[in-house]
C-alpha atoms as a PDB file:
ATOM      1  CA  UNK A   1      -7.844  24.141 -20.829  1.00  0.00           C
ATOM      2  CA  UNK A   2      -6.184  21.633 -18.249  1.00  0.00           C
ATOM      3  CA  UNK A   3      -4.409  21.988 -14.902  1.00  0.00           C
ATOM      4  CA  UNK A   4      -0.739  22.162 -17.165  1.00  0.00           C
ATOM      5  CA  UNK A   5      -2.361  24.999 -18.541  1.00  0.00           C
ATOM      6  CA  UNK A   6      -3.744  26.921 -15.759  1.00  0.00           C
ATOM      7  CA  UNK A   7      -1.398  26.072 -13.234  1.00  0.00           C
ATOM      8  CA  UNK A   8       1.179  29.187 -13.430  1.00  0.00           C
ATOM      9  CA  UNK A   9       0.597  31.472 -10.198  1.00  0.00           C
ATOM     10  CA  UNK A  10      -2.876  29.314  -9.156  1.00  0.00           C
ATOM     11  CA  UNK A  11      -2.998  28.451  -5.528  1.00  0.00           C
ATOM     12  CA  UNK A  12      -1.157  24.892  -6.567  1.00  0.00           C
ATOM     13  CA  UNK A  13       1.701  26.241  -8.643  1.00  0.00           C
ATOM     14  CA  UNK A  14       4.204  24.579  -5.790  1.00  0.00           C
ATOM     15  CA  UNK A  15       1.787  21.988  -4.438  1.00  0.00           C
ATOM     16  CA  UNK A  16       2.495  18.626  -6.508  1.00  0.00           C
ATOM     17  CA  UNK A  17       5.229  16.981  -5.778  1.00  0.00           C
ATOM     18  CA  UNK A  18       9.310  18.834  -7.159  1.00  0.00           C
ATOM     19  CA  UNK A  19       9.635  15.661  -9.483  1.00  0.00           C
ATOM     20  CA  UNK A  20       6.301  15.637 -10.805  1.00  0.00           C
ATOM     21  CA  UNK A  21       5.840  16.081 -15.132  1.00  0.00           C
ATOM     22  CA  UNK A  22       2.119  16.233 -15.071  1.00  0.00           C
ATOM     23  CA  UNK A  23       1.917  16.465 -18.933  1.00  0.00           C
ATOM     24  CA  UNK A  24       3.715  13.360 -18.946  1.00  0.00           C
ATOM     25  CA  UNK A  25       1.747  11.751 -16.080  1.00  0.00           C
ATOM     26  CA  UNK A  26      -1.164  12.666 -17.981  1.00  0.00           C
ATOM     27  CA  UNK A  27      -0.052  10.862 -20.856  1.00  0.00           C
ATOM     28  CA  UNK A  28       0.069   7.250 -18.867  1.00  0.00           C
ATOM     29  CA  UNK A  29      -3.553   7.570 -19.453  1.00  0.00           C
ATOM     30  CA  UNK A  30      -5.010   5.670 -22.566  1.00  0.00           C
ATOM     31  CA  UNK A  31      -8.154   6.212 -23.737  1.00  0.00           C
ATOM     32  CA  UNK A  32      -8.495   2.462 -23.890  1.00  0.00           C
ATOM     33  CA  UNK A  33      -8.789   1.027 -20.620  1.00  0.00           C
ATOM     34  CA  UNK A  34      -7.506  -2.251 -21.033  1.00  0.00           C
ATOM     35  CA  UNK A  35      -4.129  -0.921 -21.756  1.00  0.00           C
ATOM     36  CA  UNK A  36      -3.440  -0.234 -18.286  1.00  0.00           C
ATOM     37  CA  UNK A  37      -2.762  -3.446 -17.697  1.00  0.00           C
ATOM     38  CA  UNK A  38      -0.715  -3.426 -21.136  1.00  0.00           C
ATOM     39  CA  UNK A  39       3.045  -4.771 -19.758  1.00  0.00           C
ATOM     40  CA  UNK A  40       6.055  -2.784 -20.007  1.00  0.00           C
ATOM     41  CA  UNK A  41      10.017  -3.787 -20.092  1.00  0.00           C
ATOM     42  CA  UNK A  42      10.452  -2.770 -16.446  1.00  0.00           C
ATOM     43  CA  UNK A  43       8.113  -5.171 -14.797  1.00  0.00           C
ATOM     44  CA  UNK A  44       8.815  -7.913 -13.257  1.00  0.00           C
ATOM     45  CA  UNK A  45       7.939 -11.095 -15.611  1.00  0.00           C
ATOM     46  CA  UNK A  46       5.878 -12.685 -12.907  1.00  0.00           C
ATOM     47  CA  UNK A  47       4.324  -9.520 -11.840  1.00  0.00           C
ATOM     48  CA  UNK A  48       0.581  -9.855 -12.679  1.00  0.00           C
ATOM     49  CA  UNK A  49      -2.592  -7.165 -12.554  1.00  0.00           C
ATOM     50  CA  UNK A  50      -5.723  -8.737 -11.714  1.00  0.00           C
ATOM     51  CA  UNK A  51      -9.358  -7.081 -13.112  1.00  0.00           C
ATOM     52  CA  UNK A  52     -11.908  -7.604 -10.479  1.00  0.00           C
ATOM     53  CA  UNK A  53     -15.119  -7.070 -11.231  1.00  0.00           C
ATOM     54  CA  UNK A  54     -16.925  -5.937  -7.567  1.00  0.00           C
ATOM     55  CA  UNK A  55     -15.544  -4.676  -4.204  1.00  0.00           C
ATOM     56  CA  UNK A  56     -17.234  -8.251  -3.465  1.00  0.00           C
ATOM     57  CA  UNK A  57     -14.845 -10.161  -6.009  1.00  0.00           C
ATOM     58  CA  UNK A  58     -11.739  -7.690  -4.987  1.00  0.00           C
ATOM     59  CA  UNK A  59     -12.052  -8.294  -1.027  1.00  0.00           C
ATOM     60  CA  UNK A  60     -12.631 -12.164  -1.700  1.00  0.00           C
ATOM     61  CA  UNK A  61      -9.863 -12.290  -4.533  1.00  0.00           C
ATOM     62  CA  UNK A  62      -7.150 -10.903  -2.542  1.00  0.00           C
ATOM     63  CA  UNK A  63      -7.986 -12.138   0.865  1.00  0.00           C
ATOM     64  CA  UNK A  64      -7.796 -15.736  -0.977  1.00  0.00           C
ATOM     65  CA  UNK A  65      -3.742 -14.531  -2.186  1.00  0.00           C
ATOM     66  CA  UNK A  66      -3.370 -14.133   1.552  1.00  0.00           C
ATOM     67  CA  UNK A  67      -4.752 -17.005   2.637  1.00  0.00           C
ATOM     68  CA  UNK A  68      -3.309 -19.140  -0.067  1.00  0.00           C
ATOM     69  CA  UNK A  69       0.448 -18.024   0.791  1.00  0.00           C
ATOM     70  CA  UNK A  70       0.082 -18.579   3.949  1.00  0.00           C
ATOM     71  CA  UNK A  71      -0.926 -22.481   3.070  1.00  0.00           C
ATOM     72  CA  UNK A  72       1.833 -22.588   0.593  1.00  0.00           C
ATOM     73  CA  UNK A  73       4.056 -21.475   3.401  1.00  0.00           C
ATOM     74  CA  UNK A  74       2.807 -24.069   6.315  1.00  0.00           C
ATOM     75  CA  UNK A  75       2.648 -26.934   3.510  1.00  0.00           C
ATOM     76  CA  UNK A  76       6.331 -26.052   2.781  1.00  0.00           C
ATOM     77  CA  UNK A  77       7.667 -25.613   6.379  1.00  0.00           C
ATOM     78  CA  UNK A  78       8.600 -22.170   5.234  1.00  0.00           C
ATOM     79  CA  UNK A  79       8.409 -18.824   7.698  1.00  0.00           C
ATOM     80  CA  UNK A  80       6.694 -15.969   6.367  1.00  0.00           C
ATOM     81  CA  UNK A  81       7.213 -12.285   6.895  1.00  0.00           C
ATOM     82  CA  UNK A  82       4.329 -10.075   6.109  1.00  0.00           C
ATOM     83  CA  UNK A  83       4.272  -6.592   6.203  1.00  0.00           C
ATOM     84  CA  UNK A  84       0.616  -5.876   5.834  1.00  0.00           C
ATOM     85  CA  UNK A  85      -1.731  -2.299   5.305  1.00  0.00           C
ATOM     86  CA  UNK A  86      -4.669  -0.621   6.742  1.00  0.00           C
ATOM     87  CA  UNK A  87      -6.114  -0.136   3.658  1.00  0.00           C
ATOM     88  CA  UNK A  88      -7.293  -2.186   1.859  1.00  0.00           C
ATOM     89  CA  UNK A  89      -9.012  -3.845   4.688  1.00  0.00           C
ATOM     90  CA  UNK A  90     -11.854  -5.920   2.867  1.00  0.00           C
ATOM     91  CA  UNK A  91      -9.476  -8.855   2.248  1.00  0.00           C
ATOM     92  CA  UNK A  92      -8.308  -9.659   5.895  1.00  0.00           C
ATOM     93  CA  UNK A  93     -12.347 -11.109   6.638  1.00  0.00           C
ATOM     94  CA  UNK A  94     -11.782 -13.876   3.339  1.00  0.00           C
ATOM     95  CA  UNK A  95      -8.600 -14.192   4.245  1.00  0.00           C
ATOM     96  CA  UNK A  96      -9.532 -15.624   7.804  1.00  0.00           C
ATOM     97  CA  UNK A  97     -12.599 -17.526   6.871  1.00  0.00           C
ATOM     98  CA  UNK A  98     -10.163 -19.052   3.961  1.00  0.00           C
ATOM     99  CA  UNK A  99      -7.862 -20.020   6.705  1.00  0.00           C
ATOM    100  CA  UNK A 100     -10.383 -21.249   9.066  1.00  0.00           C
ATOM    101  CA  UNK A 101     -12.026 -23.234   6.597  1.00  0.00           C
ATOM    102  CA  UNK A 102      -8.748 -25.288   5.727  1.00  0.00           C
ATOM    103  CA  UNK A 103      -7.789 -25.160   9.833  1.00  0.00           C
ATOM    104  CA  UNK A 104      -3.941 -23.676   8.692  1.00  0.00           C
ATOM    105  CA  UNK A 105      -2.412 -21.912  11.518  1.00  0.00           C
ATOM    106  CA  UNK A 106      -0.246 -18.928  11.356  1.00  0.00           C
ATOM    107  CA  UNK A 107       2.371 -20.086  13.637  1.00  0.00           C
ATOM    108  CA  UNK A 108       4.805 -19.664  10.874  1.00  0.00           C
ATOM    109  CA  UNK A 109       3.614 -15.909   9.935  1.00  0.00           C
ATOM    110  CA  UNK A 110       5.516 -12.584  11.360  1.00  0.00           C
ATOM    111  CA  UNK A 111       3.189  -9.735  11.289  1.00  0.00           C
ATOM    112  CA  UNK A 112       5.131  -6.545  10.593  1.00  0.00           C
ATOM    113  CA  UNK A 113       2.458  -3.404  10.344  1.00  0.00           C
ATOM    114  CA  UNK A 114       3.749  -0.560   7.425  1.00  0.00           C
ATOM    115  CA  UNK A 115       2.558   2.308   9.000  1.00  0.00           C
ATOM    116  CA  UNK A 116       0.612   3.941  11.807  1.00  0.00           C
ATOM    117  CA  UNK A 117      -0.171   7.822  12.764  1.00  0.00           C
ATOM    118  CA  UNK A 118       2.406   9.929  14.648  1.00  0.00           C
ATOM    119  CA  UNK A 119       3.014  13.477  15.897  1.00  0.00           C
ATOM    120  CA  UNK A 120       5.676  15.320  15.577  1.00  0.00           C
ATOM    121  CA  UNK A 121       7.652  13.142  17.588  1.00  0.00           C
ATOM    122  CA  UNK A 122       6.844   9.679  16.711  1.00  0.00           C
ATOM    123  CA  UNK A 123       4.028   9.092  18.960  1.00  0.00           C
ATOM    124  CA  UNK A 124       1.386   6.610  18.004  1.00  0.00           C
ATOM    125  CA  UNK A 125      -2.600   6.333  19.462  1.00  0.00           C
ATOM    126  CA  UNK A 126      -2.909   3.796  22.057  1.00  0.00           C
ATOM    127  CA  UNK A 127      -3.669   0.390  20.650  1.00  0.00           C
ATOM    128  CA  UNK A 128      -7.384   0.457  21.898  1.00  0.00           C
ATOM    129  CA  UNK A 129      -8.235   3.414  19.908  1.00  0.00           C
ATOM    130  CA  UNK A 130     -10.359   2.897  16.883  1.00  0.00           C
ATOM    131  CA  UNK A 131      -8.446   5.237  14.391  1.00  0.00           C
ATOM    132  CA  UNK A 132      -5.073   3.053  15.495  1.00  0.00           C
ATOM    133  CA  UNK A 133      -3.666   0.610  12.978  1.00  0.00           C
ATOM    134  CA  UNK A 134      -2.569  -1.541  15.395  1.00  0.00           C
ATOM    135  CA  UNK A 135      -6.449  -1.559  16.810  1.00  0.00           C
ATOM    136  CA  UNK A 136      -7.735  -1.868  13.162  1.00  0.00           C
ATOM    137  CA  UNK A 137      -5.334  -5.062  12.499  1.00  0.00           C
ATOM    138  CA  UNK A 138      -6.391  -6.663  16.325  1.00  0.00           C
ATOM    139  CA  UNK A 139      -9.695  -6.009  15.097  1.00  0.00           C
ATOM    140  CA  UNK A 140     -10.103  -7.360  11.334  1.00  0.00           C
ATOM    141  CA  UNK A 141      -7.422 -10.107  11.511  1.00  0.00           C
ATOM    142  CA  UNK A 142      -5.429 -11.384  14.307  1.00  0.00           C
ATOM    143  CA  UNK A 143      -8.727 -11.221  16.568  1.00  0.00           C
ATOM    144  CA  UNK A 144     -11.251 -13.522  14.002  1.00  0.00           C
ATOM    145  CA  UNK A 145      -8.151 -15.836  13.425  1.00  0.00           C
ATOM    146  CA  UNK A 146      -8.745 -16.934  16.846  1.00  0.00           C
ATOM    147  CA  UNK A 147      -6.731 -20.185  17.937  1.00  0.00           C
ATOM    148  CA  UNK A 148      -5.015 -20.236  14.274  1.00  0.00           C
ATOM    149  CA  UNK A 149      -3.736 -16.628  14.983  1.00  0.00           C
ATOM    150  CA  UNK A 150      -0.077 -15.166  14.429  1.00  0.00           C
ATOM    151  CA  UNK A 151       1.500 -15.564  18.289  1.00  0.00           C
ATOM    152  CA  UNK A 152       1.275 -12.009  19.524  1.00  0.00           C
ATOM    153  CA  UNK A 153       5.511 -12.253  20.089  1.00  0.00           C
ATOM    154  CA  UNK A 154       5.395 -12.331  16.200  1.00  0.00           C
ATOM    155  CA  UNK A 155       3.318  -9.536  15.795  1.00  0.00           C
ATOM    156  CA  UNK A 156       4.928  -5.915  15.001  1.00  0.00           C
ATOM    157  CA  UNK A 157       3.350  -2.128  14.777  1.00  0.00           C
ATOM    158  CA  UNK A 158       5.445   1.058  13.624  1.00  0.00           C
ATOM    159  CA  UNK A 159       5.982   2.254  16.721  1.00  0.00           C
ATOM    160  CA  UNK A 160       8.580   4.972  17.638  1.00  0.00           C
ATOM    161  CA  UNK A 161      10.725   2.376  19.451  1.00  0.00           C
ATOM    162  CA  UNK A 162       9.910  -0.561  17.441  1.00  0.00           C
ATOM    163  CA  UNK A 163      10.192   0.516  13.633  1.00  0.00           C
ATOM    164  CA  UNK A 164      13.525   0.932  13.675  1.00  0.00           C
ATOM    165  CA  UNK A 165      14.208  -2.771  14.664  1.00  0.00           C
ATOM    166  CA  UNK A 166      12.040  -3.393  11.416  1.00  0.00           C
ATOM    167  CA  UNK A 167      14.947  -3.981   8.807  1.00  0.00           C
ATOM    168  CA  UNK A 168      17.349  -5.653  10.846  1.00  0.00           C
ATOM    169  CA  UNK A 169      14.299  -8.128  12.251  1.00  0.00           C
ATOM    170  CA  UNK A 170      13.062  -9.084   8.624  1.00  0.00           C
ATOM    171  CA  UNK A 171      16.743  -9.432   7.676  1.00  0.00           C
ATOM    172  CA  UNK A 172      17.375 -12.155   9.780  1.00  0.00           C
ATOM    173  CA  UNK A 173      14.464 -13.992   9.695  1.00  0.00           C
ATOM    174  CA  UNK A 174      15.372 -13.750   5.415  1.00  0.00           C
ATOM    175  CA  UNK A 175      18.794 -15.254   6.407  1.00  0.00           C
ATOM    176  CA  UNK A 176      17.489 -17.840   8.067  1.00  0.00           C
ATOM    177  CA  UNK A 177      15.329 -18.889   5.145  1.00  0.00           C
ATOM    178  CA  UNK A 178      11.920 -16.705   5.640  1.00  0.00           C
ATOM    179  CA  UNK A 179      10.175 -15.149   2.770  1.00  0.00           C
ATOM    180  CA  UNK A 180       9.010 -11.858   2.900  1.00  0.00           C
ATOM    181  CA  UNK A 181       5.728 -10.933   1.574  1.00  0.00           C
ATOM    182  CA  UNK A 182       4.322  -7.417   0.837  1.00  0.00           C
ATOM    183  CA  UNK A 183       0.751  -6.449   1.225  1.00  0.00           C
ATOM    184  CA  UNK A 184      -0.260  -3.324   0.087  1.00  0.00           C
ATOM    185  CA  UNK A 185      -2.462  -0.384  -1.273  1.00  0.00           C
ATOM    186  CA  UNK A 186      -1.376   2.314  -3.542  1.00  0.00           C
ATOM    187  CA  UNK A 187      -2.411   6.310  -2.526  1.00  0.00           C
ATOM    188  CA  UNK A 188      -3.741   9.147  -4.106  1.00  0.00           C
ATOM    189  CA  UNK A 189      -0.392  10.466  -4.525  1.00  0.00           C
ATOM    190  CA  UNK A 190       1.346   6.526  -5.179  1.00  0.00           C
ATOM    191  CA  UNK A 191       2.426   6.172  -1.547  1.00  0.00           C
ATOM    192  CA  UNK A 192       3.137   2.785  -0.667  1.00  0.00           C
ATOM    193  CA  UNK A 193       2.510   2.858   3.671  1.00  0.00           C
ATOM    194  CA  UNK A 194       3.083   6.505   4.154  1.00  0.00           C
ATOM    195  CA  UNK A 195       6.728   6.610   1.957  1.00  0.00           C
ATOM    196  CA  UNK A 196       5.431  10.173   0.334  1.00  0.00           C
ATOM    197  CA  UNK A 197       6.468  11.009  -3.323  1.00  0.00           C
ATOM    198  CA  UNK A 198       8.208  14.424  -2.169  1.00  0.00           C
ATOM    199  CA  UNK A 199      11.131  12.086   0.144  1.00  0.00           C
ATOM    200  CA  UNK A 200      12.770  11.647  -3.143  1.00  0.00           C
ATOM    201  CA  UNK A 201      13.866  15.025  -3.035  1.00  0.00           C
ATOM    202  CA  UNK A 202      16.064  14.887  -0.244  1.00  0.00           C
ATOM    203  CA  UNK A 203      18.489  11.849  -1.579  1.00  0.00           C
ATOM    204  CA  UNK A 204      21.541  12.331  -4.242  1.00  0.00           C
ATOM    205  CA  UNK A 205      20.349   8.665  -5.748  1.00  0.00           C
ATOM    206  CA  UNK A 206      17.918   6.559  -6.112  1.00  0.00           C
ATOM    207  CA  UNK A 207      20.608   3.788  -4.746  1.00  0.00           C
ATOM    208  CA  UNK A 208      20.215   6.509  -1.164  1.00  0.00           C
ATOM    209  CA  UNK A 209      16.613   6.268  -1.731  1.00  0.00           C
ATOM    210  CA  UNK A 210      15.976   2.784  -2.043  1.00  0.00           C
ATOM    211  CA  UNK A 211      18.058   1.755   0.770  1.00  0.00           C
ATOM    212  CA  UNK A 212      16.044   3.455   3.614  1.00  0.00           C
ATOM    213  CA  UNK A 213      14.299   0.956   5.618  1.00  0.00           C
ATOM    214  CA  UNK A 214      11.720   3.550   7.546  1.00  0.00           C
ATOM    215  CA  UNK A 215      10.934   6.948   8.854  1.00  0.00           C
ATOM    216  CA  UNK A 216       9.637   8.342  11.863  1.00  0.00           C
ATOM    217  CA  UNK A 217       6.763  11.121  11.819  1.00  0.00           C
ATOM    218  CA  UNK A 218       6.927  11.972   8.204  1.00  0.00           C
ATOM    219  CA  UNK A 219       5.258  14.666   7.109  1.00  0.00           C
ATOM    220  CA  UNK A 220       2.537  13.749   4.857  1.00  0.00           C
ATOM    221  CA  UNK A 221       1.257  15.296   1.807  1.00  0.00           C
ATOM    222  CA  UNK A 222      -1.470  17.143   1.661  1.00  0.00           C
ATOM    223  CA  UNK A 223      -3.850  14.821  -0.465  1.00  0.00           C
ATOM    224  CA  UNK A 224      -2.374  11.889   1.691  1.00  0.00           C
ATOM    225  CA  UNK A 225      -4.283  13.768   4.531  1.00  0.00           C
ATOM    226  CA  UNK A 226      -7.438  14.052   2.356  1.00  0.00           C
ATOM    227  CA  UNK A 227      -8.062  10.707   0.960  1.00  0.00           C
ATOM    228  CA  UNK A 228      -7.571   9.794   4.330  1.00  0.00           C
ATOM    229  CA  UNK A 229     -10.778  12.414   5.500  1.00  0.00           C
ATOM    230  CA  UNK A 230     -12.224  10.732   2.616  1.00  0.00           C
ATOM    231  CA  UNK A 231     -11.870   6.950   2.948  1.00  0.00           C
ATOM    232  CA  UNK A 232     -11.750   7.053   6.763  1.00  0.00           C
ATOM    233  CA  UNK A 233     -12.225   9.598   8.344  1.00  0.00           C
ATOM    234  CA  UNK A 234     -16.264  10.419   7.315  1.00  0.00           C
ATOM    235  CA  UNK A 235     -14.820  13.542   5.820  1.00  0.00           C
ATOM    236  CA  UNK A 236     -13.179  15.149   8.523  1.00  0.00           C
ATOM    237  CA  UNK A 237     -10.329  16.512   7.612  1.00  0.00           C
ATOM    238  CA  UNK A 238      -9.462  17.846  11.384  1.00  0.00           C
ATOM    239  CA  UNK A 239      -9.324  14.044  12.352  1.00  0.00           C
ATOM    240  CA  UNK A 240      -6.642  13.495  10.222  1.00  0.00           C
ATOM    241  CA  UNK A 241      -3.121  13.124  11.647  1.00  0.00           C
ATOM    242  CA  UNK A 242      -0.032  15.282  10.114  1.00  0.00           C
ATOM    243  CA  UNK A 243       2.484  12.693  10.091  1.00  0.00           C
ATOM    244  CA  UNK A 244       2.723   8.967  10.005  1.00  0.00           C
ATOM    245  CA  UNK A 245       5.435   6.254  10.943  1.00  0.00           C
ATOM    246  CA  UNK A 246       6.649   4.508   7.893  1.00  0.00           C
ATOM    247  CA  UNK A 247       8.151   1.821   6.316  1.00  0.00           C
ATOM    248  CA  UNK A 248      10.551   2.525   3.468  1.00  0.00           C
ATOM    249  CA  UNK A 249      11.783   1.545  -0.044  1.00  0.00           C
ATOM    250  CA  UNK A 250      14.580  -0.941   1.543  1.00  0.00           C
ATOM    251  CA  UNK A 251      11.060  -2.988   2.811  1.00  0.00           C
ATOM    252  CA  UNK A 252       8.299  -2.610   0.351  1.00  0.00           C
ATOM    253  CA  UNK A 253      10.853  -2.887  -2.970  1.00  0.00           C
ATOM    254  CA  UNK A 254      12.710  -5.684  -1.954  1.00  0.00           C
ATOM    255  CA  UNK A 255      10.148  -8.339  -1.363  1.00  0.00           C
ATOM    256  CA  UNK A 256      10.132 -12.290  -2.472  1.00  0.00           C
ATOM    257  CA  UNK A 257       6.124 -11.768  -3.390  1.00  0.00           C
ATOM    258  CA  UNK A 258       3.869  -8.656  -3.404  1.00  0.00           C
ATOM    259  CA  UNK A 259       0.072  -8.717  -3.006  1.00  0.00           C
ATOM    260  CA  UNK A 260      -1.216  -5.579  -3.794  1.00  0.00           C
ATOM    261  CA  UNK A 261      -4.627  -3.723  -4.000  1.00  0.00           C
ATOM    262  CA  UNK A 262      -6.751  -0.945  -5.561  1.00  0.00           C
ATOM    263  CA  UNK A 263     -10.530  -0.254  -4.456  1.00  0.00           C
ATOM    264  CA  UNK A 264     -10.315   3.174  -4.685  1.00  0.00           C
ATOM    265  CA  UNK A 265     -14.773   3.894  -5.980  1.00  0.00           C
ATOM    266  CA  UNK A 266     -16.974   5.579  -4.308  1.00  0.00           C
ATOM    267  CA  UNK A 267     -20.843   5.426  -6.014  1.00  0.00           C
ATOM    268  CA  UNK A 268     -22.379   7.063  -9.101  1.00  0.00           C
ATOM    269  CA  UNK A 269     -19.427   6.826 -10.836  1.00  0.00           C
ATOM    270  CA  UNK A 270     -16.906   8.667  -8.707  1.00  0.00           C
ATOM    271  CA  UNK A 271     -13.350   7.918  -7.369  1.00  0.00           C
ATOM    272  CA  UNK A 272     -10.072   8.638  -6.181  1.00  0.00           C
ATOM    273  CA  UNK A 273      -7.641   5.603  -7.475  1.00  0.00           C
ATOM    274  CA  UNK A 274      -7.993   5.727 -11.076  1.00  0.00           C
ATOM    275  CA  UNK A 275      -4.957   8.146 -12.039  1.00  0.00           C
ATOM    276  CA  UNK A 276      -2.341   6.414  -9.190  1.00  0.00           C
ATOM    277  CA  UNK A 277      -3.231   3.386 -11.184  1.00  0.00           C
ATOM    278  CA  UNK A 278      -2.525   4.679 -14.407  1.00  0.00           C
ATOM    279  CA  UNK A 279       0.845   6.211 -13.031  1.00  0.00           C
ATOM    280  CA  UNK A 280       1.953   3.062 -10.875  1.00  0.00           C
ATOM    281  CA  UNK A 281       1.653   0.690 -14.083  1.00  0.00           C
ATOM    282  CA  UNK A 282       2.563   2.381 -17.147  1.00  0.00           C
ATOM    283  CA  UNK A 283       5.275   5.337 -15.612  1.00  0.00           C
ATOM    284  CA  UNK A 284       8.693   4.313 -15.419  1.00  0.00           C
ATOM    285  CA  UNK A 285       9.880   3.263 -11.722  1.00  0.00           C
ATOM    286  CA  UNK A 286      11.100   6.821  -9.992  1.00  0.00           C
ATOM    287  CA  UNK A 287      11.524   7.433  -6.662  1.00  0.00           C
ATOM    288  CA  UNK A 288       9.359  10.703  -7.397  1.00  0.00           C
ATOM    289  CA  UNK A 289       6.326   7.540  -7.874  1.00  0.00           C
ATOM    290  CA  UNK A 290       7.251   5.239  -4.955  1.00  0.00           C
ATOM    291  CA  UNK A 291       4.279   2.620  -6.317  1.00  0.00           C
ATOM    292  CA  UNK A 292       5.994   2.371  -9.557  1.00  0.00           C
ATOM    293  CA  UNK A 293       8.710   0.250  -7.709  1.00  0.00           C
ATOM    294  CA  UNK A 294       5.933  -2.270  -7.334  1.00  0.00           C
ATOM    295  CA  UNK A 295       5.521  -3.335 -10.856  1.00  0.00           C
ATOM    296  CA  UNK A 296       9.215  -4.786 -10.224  1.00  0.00           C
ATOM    297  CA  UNK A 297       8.788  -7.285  -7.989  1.00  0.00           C
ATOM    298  CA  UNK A 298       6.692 -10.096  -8.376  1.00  0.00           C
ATOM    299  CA  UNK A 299       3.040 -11.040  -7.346  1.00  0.00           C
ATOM    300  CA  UNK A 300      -0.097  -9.446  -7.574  1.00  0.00           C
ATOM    301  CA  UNK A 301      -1.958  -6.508  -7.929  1.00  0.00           C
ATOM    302  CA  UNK A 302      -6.025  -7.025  -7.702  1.00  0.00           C
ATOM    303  CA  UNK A 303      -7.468  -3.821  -8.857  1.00  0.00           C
ATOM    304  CA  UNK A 304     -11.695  -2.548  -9.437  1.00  0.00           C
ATOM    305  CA  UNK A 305     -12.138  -2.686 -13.404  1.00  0.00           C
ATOM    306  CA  UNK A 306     -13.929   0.528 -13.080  1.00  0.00           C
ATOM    307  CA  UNK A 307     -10.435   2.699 -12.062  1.00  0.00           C
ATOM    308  CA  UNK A 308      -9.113   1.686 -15.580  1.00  0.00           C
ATOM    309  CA  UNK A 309     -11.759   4.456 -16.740  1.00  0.00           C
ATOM    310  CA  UNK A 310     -12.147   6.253 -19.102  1.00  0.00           C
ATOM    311  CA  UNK A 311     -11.065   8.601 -17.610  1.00  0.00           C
ATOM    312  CA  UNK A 312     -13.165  11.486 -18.457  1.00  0.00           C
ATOM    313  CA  UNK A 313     -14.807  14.358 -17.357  1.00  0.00           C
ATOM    314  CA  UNK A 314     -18.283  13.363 -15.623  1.00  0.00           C
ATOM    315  CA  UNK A 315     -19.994  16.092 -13.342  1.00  0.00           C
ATOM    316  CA  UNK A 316     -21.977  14.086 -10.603  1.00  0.00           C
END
């Protein structure tokens, strides 16, 4: 007796996502967990999972990837495009005491921020309130960076009237020789910044799909909204925004180097991140998975050893 199995006129019969096979998500999970980092023909040969043992070795781990492109990028007179997450957030503190420690500057670095709460018509929270990406970015990273900072004309949120200058921003610093470098997280239901699973739906191809650079207010799925009562919200779900601005698949699938993270414990045993990870590395790339476009490019994706399971029943 499973959810497959019980789901027929339950309360969720039409809640997962249209595109959704749940007996065949289920079966990405192996009962060995070191086979979720077991490689498959779609990814990317220089596309690379990374165990970490801690939330202390994850946070340090990734926030040294930062830190160490950004070197590789001053060292080689190269600009840098990064569109970066609010969540993770652990890595941005190593990543500027990395930085300050070798004195690199981030004069070369363009800050271009995924994703940030709307309502129904695009509005954002001012930039000095706490639950505001924007403050949450000002806060952990561009603040502590202090003199070695990104300029502030070279730093971008997903605002209503600045989102839509994303793609056509990025691609012209790209023609004029800038990389462009993906930070990210991976959500409950394998978001990558607020691009939903269920958007898939409304495209005739995935060609239609992948070429959309952003979206304004989407409407987020319901267990977008509760992982985010969960990991930041202190549980309340009535804090929670509807929508969000977003990047799209034309930005976060078409990158020159991807630096991605999973953190997703809680204590005793519990989380939240262990079946997206399953999903986003061993299911095919779909636009009905957004994450699974991730294995494609390459980079990095630091993970918590504990999210490759097993993943079994435990009542805590």
């Amino acid at each position: 007796m499973d959810l497959p199995s019980t789901l027929a006129g339950s309360l969720l019969e039409n809640f997962f996502p249209a595109g959704w096979d749940l007996a065949k998500i289920d079966s990405c999970v192996g009962d060995d967990p070191s086979s979720l980092a077991r490689r498959r023909e779609w990814w990317h040969p220089e596309f690379q999972p990374v165990t970490c043992q801690s939330v202390g070795d994850f946070d340090t781990y990734m926030g040294h990837e930062i830190a160490m492109t950004i070197k590789r990028g001053k060292d080689a007179g190269k600009k840098l495009i990064f569109i970066l997450p609010v969540g993770p957030m652990g890595m941005y503190r190593w990543a500027v005491y990395f930085l300050k420690e070798w004195n690199v500057d981030c004069q070369h670095v363009y800050g271009f921020n995924m994703d940030e709460w709307s309502d129904a018509e695009g509005n954002t929270l001012p930039a000095t309130n706490p639950g505001a990406f924007q403050y949450a970015m000002e806060q952990a990273f561009y603040g502590p960076l202090g003199k070695l900072t990104v300029p502030e004309s070279q730093r971008h949120f997903a605002l209503k009237d600045v989102l839509p200058t994303y793609g056509d921003k990025i691609g012209g610093l790209r023609a004029k020789g800038a990389e462009l470098v993906v930070v990210f997280g991976i959500g409950r239901v394998c978001h990558i910044a607020f691009w939903e699973p269920q958007f898939a739906g409304e495209y005739a191809s995935e060609a239609e799909w992948l070429a959309q650079t952003h979206r304004i207010a989407a409407k987020l799925h319901p267990l977008t909204i509760e992982q985010n009562a969960i990991t930041s919200f202190k549980s309340r779900t009535t804090l929670v925004p509807a929508r969000a601005n977003t990047i799209g698949p034309a930005l976060f699938a078409n990158a020159d180097q991807i630096i991605g993270g999973a953190d997703g414990i809680f204590s005793r045993g519990m989380q939240w991140q262990g079946l997206s990870m399953w999903m986003s590395l061993q299911h095919e790339p779909t636009p009905w998975i957004p994450s699974t476009y991730m294995t494609k490019q390459k980079g990095r994706l630091f993970y918590l050893e504990e999210l490759a399971g097993p993943l079994v029943a435990e009542c805590n």
